[in-house]
PDB file of N, CA and C in Angstrom:
ATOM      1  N   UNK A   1      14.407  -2.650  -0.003  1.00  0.00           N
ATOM      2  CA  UNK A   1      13.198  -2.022  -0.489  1.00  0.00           C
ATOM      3  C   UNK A   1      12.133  -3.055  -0.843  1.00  0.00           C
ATOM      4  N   UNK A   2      12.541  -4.391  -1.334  1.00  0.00           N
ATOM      5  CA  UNK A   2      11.577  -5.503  -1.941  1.00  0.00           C
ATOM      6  C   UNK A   2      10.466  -5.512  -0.883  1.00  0.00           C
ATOM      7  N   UNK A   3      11.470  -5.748   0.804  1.00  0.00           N
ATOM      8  CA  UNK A   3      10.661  -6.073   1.970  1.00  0.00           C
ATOM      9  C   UNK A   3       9.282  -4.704   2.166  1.00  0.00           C
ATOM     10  N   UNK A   4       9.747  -3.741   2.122  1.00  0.00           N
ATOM     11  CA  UNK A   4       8.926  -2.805   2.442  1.00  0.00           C
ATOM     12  C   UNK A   4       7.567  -2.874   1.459  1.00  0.00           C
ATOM     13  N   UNK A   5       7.801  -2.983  -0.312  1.00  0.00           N
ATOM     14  CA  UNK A   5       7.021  -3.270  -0.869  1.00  0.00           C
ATOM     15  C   UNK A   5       5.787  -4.275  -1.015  1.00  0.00           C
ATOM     16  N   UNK A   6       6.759  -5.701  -0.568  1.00  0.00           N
ATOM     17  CA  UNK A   6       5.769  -6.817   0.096  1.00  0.00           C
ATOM     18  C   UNK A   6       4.782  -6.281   1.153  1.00  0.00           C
ATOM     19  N   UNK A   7       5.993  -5.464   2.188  1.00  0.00           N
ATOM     20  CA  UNK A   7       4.358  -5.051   3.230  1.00  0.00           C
ATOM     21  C   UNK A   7       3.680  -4.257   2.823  1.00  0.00           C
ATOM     22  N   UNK A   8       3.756  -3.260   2.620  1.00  0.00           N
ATOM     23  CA  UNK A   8       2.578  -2.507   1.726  1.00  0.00           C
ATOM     24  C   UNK A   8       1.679  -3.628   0.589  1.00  0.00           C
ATOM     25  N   UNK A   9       2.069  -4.386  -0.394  1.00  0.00           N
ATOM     26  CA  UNK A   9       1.178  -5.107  -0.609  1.00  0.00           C
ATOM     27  C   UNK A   9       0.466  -6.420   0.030  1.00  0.00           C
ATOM     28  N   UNK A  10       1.306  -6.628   1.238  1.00  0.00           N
ATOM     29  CA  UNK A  10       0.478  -7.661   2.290  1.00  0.00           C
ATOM     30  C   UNK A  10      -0.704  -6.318   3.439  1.00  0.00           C
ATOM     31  N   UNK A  11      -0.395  -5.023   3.086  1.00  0.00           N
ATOM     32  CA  UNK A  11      -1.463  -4.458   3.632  1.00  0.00           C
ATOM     33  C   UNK A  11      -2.651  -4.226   3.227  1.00  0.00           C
ATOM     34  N   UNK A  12      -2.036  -3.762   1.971  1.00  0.00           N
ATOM     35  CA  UNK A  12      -3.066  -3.450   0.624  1.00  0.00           C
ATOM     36  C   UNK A  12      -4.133  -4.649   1.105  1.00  0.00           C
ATOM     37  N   UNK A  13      -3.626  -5.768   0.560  1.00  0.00           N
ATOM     38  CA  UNK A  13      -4.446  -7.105   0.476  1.00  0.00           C
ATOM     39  C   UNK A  13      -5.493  -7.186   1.883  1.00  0.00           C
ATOM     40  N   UNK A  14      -4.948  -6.942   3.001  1.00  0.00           N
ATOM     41  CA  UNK A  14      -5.761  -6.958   4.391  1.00  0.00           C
ATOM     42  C   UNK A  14      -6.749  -5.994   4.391  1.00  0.00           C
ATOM     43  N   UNK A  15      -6.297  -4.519   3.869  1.00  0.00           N
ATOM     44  CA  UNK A  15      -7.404  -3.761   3.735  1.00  0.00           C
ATOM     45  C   UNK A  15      -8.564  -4.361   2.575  1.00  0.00           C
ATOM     46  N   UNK A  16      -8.689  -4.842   1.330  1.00  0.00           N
ATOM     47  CA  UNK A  16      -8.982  -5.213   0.961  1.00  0.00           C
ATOM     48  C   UNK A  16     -10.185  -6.040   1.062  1.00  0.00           C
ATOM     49  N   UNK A  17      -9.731  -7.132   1.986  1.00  0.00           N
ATOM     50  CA  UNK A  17     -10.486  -8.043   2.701  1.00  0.00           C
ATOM     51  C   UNK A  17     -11.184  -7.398   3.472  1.00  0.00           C
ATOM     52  N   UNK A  18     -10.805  -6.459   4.477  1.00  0.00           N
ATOM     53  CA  UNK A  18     -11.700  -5.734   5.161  1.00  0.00           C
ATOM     54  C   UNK A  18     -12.762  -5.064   4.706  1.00  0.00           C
ATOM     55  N   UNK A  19     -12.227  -4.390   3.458  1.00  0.00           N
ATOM     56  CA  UNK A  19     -13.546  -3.609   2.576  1.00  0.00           C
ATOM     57  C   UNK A  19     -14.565  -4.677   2.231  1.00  0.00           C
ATOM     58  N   UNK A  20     -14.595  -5.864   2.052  1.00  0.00           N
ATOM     59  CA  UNK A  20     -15.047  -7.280   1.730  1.00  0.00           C
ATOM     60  C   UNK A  20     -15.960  -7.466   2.035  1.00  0.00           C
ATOM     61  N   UNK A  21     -15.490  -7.544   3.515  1.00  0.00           N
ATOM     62  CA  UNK A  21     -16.359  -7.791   4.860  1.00  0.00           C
ATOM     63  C   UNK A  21     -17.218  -6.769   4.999  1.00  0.00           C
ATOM     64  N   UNK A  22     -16.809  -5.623   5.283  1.00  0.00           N
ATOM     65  CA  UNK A  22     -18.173  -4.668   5.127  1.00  0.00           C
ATOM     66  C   UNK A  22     -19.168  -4.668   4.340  1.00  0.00           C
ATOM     67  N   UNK A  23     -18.553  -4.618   2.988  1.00  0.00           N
ATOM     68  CA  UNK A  23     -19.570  -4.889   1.472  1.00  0.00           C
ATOM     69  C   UNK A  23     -20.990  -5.992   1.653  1.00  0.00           C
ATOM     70  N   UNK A  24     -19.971  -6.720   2.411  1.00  0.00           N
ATOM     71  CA  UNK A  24     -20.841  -8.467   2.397  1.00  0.00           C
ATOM     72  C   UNK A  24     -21.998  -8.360   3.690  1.00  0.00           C
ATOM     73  N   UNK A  25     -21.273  -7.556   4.641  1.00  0.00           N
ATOM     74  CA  UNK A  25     -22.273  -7.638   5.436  1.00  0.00           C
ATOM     75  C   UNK A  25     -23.329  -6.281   5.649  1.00  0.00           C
ATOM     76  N   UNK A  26     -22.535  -5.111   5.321  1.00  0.00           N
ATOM     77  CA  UNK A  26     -23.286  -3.832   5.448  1.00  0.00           C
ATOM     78  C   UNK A  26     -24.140  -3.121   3.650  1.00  0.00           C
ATOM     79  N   UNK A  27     -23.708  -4.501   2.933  1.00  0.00           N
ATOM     80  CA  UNK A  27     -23.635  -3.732   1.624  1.00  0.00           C
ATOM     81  C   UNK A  27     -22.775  -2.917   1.034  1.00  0.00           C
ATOM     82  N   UNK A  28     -23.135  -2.612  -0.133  1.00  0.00           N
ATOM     83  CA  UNK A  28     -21.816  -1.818  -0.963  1.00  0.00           C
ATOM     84  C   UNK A  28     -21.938  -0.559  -0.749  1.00  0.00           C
ATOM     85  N   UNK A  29     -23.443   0.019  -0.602  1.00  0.00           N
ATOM     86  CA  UNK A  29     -23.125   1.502  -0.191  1.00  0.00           C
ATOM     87  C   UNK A  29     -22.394   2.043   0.563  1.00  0.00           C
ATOM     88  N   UNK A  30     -21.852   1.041   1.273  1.00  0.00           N
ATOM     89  CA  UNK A  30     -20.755   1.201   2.854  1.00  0.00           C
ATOM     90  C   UNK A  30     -19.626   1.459   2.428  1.00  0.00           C
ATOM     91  N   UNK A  31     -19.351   1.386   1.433  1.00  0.00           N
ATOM     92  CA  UNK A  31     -18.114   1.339   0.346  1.00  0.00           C
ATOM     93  C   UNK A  31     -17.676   3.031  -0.017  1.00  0.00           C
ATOM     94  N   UNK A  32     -18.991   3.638  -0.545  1.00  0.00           N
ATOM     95  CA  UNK A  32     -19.117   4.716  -1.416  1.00  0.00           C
ATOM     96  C   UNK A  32     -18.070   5.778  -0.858  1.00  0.00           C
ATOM     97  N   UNK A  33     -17.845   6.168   0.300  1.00  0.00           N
ATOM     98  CA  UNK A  33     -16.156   6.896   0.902  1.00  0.00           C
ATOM     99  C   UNK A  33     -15.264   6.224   1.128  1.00  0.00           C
ATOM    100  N   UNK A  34     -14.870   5.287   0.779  1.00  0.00           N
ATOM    101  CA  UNK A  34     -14.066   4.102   1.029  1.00  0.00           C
ATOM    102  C   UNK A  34     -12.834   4.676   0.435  1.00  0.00           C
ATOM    103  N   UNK A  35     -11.718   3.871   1.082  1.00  0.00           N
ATOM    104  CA  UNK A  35     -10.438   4.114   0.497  1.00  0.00           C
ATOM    105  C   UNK A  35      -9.612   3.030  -0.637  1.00  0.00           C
ATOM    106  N   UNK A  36     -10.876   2.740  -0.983  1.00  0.00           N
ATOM    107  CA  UNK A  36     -10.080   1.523  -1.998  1.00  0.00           C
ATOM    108  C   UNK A  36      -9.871   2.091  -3.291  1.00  0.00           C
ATOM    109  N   UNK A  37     -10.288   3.146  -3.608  1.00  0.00           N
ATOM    110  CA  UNK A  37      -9.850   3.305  -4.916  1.00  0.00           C
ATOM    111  C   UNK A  37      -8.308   3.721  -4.829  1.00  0.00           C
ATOM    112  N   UNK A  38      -7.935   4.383  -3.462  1.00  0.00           N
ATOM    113  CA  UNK A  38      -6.235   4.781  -3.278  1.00  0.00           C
ATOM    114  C   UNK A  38      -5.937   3.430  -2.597  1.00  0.00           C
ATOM    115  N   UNK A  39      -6.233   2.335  -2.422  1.00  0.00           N
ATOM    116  CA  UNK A  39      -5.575   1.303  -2.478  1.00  0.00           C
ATOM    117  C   UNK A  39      -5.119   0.769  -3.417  1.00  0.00           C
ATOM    118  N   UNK A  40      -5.986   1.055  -4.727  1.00  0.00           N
ATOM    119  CA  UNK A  40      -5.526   0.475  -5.860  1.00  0.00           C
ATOM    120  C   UNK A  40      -4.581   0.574  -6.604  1.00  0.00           C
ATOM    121  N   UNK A  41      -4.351   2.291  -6.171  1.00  0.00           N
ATOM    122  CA  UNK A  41      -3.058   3.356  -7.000  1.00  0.00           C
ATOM    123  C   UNK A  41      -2.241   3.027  -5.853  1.00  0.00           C
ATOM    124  N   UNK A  42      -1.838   3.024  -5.286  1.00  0.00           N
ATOM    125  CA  UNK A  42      -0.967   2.231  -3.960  1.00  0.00           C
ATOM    126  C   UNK A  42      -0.414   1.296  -4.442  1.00  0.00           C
ATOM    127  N   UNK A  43      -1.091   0.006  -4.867  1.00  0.00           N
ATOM    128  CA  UNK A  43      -0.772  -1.312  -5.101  1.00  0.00           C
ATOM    129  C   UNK A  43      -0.077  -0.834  -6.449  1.00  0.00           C
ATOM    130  N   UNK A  44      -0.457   0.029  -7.575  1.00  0.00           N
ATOM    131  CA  UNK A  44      -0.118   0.129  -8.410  1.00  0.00           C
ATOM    132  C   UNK A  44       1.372   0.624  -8.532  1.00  0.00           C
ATOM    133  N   UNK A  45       1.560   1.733  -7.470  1.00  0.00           N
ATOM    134  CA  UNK A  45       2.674   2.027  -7.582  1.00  0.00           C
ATOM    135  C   UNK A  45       3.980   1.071  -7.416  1.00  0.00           C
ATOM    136  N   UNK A  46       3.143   0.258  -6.317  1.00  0.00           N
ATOM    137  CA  UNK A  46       4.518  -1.264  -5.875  1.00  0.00           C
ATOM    138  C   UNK A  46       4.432  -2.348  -6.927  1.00  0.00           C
ATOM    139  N   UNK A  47       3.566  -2.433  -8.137  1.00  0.00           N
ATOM    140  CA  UNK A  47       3.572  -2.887  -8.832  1.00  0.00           C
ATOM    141  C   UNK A  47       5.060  -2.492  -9.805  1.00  0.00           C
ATOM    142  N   UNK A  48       4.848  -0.910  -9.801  1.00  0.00           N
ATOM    143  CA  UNK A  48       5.850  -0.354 -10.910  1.00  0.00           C
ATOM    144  C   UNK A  48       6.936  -0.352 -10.464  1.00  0.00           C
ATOM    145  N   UNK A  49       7.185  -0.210  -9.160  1.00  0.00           N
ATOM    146  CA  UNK A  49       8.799   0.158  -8.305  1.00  0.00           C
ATOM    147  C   UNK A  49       8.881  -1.465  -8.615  1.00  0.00           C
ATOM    148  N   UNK A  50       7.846  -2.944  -8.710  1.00  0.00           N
ATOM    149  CA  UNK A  50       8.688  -3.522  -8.872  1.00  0.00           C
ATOM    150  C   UNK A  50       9.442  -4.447 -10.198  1.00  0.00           C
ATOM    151  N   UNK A  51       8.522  -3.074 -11.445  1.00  0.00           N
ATOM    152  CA  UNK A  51       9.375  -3.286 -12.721  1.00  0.00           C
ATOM    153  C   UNK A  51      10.136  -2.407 -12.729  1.00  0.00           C
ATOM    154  N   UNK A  52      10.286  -1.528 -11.951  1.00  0.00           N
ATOM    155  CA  UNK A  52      11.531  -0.340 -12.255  1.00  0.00           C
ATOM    156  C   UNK A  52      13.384  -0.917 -12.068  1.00  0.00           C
ATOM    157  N   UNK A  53      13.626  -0.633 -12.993  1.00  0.00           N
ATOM    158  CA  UNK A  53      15.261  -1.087 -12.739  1.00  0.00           C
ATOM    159  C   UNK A  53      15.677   0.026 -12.099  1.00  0.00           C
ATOM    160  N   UNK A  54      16.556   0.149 -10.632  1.00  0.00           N
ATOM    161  CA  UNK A  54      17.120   0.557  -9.976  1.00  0.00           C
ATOM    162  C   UNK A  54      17.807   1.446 -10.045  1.00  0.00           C
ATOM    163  N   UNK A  55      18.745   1.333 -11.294  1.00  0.00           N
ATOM    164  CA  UNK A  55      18.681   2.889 -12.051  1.00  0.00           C
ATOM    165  C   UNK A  55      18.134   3.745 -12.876  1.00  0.00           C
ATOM    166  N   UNK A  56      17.066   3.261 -12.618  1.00  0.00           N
ATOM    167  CA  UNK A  56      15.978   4.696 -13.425  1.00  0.00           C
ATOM    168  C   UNK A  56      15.496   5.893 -12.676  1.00  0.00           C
ATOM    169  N   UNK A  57      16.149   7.116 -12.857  1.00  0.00           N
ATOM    170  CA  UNK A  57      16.075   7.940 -12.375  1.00  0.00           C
ATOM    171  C   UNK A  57      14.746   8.340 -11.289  1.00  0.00           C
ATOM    172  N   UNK A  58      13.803   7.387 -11.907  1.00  0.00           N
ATOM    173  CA  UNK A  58      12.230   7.686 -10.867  1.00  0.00           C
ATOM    174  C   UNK A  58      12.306   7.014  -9.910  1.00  0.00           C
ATOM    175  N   UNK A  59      13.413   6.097  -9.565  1.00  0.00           N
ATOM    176  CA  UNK A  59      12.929   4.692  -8.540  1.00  0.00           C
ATOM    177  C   UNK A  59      13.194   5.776  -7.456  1.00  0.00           C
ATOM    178  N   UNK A  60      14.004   6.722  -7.143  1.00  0.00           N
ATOM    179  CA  UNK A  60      14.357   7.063  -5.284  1.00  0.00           C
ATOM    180  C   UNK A  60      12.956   8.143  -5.544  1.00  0.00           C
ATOM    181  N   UNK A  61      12.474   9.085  -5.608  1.00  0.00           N
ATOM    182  CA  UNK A  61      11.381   9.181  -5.893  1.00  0.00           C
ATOM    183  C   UNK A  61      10.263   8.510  -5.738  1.00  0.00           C
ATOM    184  N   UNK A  62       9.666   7.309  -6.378  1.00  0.00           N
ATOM    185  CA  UNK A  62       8.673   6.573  -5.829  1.00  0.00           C
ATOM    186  C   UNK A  62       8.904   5.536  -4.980  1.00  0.00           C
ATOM    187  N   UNK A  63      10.524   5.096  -4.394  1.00  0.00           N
ATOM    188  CA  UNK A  63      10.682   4.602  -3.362  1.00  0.00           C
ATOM    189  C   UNK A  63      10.455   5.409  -1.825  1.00  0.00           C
ATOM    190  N   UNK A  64      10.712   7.094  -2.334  1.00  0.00           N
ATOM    191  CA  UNK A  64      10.231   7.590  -1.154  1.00  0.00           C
ATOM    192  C   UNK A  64       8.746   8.430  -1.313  1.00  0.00           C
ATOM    193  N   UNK A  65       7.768   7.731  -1.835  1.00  0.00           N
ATOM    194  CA  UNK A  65       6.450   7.738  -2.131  1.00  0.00           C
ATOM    195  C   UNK A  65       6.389   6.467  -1.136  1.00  0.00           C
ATOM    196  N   UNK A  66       6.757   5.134  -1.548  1.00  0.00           N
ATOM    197  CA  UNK A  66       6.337   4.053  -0.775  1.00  0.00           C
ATOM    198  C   UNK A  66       6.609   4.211   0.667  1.00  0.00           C
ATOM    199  N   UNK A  67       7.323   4.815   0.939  1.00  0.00           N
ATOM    200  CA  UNK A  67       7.763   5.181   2.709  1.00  0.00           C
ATOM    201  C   UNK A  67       7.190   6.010   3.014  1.00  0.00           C
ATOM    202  N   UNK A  68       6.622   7.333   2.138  1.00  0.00           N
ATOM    203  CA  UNK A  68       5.569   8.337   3.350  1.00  0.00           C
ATOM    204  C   UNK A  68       4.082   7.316   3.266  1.00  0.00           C
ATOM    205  N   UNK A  69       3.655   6.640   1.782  1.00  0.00           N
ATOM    206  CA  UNK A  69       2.367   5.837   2.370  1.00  0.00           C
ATOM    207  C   UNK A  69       2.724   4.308   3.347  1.00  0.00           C
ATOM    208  N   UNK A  70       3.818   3.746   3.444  1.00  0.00           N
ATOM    209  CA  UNK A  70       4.149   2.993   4.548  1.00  0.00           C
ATOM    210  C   UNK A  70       3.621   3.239   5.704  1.00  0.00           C
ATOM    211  N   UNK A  71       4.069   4.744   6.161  1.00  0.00           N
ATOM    212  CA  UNK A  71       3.677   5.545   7.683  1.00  0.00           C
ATOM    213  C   UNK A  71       2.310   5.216   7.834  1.00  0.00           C
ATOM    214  N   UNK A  72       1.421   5.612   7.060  1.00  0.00           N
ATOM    215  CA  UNK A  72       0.380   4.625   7.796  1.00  0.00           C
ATOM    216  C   UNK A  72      -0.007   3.537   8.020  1.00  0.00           C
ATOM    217  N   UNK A  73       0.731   2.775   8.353  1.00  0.00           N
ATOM    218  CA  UNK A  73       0.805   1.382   8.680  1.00  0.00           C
ATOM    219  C   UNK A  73       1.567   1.390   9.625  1.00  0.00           C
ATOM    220  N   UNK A  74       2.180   2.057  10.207  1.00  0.00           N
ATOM    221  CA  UNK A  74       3.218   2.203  11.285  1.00  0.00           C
ATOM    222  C   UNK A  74       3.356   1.400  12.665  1.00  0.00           C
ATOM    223  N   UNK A  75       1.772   1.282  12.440  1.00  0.00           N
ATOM    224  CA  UNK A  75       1.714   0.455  13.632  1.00  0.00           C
ATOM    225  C   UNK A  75       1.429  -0.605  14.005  1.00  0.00           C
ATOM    226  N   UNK A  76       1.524  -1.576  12.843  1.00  0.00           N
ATOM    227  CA  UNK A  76       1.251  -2.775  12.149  1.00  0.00           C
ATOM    228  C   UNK A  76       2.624  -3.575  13.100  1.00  0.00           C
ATOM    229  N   UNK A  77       2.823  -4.678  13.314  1.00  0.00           N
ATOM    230  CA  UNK A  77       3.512  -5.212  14.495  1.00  0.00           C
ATOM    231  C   UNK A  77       4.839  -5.225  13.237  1.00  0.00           C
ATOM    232  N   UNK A  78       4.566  -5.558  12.251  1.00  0.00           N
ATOM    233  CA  UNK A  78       5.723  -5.998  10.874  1.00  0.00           C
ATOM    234  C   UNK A  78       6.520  -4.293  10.284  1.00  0.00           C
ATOM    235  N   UNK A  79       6.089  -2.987  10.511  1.00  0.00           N
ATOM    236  CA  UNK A  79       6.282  -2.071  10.345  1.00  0.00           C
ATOM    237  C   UNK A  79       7.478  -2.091  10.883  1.00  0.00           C
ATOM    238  N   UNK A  80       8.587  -1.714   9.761  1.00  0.00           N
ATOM    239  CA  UNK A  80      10.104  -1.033  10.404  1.00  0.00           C
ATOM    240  C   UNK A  80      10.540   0.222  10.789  1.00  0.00           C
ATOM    241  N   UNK A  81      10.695   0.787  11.611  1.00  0.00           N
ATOM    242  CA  UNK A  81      11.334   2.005  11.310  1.00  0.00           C
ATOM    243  C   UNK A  81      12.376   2.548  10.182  1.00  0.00           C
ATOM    244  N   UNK A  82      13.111   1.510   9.960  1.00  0.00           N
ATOM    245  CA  UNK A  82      13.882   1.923   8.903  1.00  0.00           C
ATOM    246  C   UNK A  82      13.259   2.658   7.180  1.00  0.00           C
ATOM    247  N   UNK A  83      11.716   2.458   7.840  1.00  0.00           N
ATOM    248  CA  UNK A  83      11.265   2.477   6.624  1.00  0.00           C
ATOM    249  C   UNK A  83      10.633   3.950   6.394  1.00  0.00           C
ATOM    250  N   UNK A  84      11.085   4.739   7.737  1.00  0.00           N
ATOM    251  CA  UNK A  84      10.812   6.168   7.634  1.00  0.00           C
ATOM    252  C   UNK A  84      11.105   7.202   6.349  1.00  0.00           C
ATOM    253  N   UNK A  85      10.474   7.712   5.951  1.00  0.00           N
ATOM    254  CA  UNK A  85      10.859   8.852   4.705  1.00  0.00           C
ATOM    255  C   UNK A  85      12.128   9.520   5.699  1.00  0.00           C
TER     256      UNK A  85
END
């Protein structure tokens, strides 16, 4: 699960940068439908799965939160299948 979390936050981070780049070059209004504010709760969640101790009843739960938002990334060359909900 660590691995899957890293990619989601090595995606997070790429989208990120991308929002960046737009900002910088199109301005911030380019921003205003943007998906970064659910990037943030994203990141947040792999933040918590990765203080959650393993037996706390919430981890399979928001471990299979991190695998249906994984799927969109699916097609990222680093994307596993194993990482299907």
């Amino acid at each position: 699960m660590d691995d899957l979390v890293e990619f989601l936050v090595g995606r997070i981070a790429d989208d990120h940068h991308a929002y960046a780049y737009v900002a910088h070059t199109m301005g911030g209004a380019a921003l205003l439908d943007s998906h970064l504010p659910m990037l943030d709760l994203v990141g947040q969640l792999a933040d918590d799965h990765r203080a959650m101790a393993p037996s706390d009843p919430r981890s399979t739960g928001l471990t299979h939160a991190l695998r249906v938002l994984a799927q969109s990334y699916a097609d990222h060359p680093a994307y596993r299948e194993e990482w299907r909900p």
